[in-house]
Protein backbone atom coordinates (compact mmCIF):
# COMPACT_ATOMS: atom_id res chain seq x y z
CA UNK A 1 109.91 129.83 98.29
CA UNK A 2 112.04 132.39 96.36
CA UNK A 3 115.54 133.24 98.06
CA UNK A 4 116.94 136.41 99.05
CA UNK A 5 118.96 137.34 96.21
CA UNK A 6 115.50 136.19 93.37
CA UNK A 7 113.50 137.79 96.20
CA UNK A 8 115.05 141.02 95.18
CA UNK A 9 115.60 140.36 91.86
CA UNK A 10 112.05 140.25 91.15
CA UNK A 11 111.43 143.46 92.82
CA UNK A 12 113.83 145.19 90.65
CA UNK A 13 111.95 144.10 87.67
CA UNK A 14 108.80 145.14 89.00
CA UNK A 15 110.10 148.73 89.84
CA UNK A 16 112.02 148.25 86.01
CA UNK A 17 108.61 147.44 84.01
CA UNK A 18 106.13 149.56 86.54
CA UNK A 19 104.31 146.02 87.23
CA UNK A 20 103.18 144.59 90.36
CA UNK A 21 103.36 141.34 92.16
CA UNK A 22 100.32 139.50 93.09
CA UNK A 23 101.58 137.94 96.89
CA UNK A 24 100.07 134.66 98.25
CA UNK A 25 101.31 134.56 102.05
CA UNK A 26 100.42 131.18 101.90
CA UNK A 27 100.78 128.59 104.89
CA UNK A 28 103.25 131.70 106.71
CA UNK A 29 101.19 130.61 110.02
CA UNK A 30 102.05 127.44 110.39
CA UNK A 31 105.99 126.91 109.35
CA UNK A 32 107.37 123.92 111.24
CA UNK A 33 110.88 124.20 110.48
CA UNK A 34 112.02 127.62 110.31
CA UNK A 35 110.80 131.06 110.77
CA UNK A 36 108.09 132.85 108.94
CA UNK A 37 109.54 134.63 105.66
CA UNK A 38 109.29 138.27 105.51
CA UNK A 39 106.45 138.85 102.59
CA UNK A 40 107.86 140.65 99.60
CA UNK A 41 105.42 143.94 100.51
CA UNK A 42 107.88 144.94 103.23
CA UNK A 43 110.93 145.34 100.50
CA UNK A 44 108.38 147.12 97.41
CA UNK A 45 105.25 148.22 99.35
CA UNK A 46 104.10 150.52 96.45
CA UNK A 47 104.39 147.40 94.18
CA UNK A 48 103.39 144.60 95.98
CA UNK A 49 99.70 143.21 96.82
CA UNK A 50 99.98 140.47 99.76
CA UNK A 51 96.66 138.56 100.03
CA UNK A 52 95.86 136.64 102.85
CA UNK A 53 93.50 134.38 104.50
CA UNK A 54 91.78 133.38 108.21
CA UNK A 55 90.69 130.15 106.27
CA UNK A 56 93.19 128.13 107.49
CA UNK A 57 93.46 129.92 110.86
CA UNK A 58 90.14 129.95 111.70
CA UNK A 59 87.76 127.77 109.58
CA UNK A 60 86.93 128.02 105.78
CA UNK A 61 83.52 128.80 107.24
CA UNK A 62 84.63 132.45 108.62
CA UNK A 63 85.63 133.45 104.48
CA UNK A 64 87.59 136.20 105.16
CA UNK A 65 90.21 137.48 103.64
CA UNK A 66 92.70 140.45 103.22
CA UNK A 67 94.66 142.54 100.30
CA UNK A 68 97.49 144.79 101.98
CA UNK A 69 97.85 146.77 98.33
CA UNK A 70 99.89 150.15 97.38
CA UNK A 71 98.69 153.01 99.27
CA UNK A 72 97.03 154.84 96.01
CA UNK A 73 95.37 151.67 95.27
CA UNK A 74 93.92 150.46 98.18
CA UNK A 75 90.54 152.28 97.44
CA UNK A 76 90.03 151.53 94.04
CA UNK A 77 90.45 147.55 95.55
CA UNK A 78 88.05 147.80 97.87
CA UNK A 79 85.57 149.26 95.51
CA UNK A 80 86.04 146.75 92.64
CA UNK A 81 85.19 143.74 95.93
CA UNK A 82 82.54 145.91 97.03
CA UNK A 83 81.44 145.43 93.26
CA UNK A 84 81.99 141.99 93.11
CA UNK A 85 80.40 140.37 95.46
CA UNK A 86 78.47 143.29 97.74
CA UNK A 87 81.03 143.24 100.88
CA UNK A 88 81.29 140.30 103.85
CA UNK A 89 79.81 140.11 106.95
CA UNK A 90 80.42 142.96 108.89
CA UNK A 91 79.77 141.54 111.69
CA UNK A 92 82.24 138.88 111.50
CA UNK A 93 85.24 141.28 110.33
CA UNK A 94 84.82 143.03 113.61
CA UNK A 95 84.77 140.02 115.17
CA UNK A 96 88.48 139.58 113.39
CA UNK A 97 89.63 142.83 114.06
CA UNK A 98 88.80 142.38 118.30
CA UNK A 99 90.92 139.38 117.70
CA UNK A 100 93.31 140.79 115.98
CA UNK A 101 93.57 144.43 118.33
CA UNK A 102 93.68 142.26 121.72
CA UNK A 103 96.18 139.92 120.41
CA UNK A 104 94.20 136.81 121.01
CA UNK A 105 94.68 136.08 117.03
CA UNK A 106 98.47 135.70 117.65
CA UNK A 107 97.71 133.79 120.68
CA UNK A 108 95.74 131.33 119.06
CA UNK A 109 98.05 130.95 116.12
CA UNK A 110 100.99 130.05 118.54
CA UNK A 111 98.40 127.38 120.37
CA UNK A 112 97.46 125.83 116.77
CA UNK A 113 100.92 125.78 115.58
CA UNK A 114 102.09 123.31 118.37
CA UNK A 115 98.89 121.30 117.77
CA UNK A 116 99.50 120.94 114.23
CA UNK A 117 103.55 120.41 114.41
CA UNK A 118 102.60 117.73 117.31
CA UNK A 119 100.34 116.07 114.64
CA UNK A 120 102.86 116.22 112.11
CA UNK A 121 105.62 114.97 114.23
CA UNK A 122 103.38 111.91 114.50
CA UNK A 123 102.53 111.63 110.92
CA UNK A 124 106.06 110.98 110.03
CA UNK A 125 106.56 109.01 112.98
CA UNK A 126 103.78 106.79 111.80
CA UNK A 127 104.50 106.42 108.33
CA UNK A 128 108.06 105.22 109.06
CA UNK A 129 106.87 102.73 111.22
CA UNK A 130 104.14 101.50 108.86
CA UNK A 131 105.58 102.31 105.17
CA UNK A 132 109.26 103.16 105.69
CA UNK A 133 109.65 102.84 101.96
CA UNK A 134 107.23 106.04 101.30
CA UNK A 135 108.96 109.57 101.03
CA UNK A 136 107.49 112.47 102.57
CA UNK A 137 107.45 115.62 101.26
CA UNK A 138 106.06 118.90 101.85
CA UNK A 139 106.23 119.37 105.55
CA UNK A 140 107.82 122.42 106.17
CA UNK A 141 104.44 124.30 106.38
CA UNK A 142 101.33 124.22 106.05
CA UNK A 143 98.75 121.70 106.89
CA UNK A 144 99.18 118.47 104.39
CA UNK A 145 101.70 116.40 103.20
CA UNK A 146 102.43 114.82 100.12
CA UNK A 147 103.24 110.95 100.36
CA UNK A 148 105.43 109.84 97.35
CA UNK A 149 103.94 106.10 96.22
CA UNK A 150 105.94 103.55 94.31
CA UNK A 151 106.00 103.83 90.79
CA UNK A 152 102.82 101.76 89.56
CA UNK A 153 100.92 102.40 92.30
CA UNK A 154 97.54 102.85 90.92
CA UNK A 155 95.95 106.28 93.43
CA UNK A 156 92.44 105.14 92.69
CA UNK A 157 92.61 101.81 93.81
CA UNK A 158 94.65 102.79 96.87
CA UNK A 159 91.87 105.53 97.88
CA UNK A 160 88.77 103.53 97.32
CA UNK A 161 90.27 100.81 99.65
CA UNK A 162 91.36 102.85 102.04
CA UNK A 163 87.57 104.06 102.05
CA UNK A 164 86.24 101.19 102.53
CA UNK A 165 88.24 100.54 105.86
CA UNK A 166 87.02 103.99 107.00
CA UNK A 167 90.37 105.87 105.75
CA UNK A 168 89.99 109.04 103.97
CA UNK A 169 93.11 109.30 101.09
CA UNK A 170 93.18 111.69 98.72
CA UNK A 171 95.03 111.10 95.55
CA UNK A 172 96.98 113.74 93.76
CA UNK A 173 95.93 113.83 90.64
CA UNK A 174 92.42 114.70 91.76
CA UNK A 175 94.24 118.20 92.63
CA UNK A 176 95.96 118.56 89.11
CA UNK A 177 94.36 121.27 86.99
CA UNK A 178 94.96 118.96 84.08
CA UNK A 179 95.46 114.79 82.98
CA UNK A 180 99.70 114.75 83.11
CA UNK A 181 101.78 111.08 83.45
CA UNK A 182 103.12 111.79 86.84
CA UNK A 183 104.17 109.59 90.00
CA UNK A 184 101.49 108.07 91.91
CA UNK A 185 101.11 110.30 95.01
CA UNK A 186 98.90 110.69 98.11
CA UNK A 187 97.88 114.30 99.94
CA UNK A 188 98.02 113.35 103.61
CA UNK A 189 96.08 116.27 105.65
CA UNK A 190 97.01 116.31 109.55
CA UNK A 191 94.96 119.67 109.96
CA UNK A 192 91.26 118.01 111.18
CA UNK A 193 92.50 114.58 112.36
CA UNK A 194 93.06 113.88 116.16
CA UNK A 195 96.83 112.85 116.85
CA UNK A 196 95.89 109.73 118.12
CA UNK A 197 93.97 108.73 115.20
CA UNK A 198 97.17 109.31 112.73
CA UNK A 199 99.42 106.02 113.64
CA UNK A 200 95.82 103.64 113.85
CA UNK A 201 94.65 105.26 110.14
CA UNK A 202 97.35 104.94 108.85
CA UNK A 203 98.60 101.42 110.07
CA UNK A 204 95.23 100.17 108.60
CA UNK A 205 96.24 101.17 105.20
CA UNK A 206 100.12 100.54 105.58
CA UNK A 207 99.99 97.03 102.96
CA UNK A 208 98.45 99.80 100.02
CA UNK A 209 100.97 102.11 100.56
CA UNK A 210 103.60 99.67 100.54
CA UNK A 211 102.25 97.93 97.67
């Protein structure tokens, strides 16, 4: 997350070099810790394209998305989709747009934030209790957490184990675009699990994180 002052900063060089900024307002839904940032297309509108998602909101299933781009641009984005990939459902971005008109989107978001923040509240309760040694990180937003392992900690190992006593880990190198020596670490997801799953799944794997 940039801060005010290279917020700004980036928008002058934009406006300086007539280039535009490609804006992911990712995970803005669900902050646990602070309010929302405002997205960068509210201080250069005629440079900025925010892109968003109801992935996350809804279900990967819906696969909708949005691109809020500079007013002269908008159509010539909307025909280089339509190229791409023939258009979505219409049917289910009306269905989005009733949401969104009748404010039962917003609604919903508020619901899912508390469910998720209650889940992550336990997460962390859990994982103190279990592996006080492990650092979280990563929790300000979103829907995962990254748990910090001790150095030497093979992620592998630690996952297929965790498997076998019906505990899905993921390691993180299986996210890294590329093979780079870094610390052993876990992603923990909170989004699909029940809260009072977190504490027994992750008290059954508490020795391999500590190990």
């Amino acid at each position: 997350m940039l801060s005010a002052a290279r917020r700004h900063a980036l928008v002058d060089w934009a406006q300086a070099c007539d280039a535009f900024i490609i804006e992911d307002d990712y995970d803005s839904e669900f902050r646990y810790d602070r309010e929302p940032v405002g997205v960068l297309q509210g201080l250069a509108p005629a440079r900025v394209f925010a892109i968003g998602t109801a992935s996350k909101a809804l279900a990967p299933a819906v696969r909708l998305g949005w691109v809020a781009a500079p007013a002269d641009l908008a159509q010539a984005v909307a025909e280089e989709k339509l190229i791409s990939d023939r258009g979505s459902s219409t049917l289910d971005q009306l269905t989005l747009a009733a949401l969104l008109e009748s404010g039962r989107y917003d609604r919903h978001l508020r619901r899912m934030r508390a469910v998720y923040a209650n889940r992550r509240t336990r997460l962390i309760a859990a994982l103190r209790q279990h592996a006080p040694a492990v650092r979280l990180t990563g929790l300000a937003a979103g829907l995962h957490a990254v748990a910090h392992l001790p150095r030497g900690a093979d992620e592998q190992a630690i996952t297929a184990t965790a498997r076998e006593r019906l505990v899905g880990l993921y390691g993180m190198s299986t996210f890294r675009a590329m093979a780079v020596d870094a610390p052993p670490q876990l992603v923990l997801g909170f989004g699909s699990v029940r809260e009072r799953d977190i504490e027994p799944g992750l008290a059954a794997v508490a020795d391999l994180l500590r190990a």
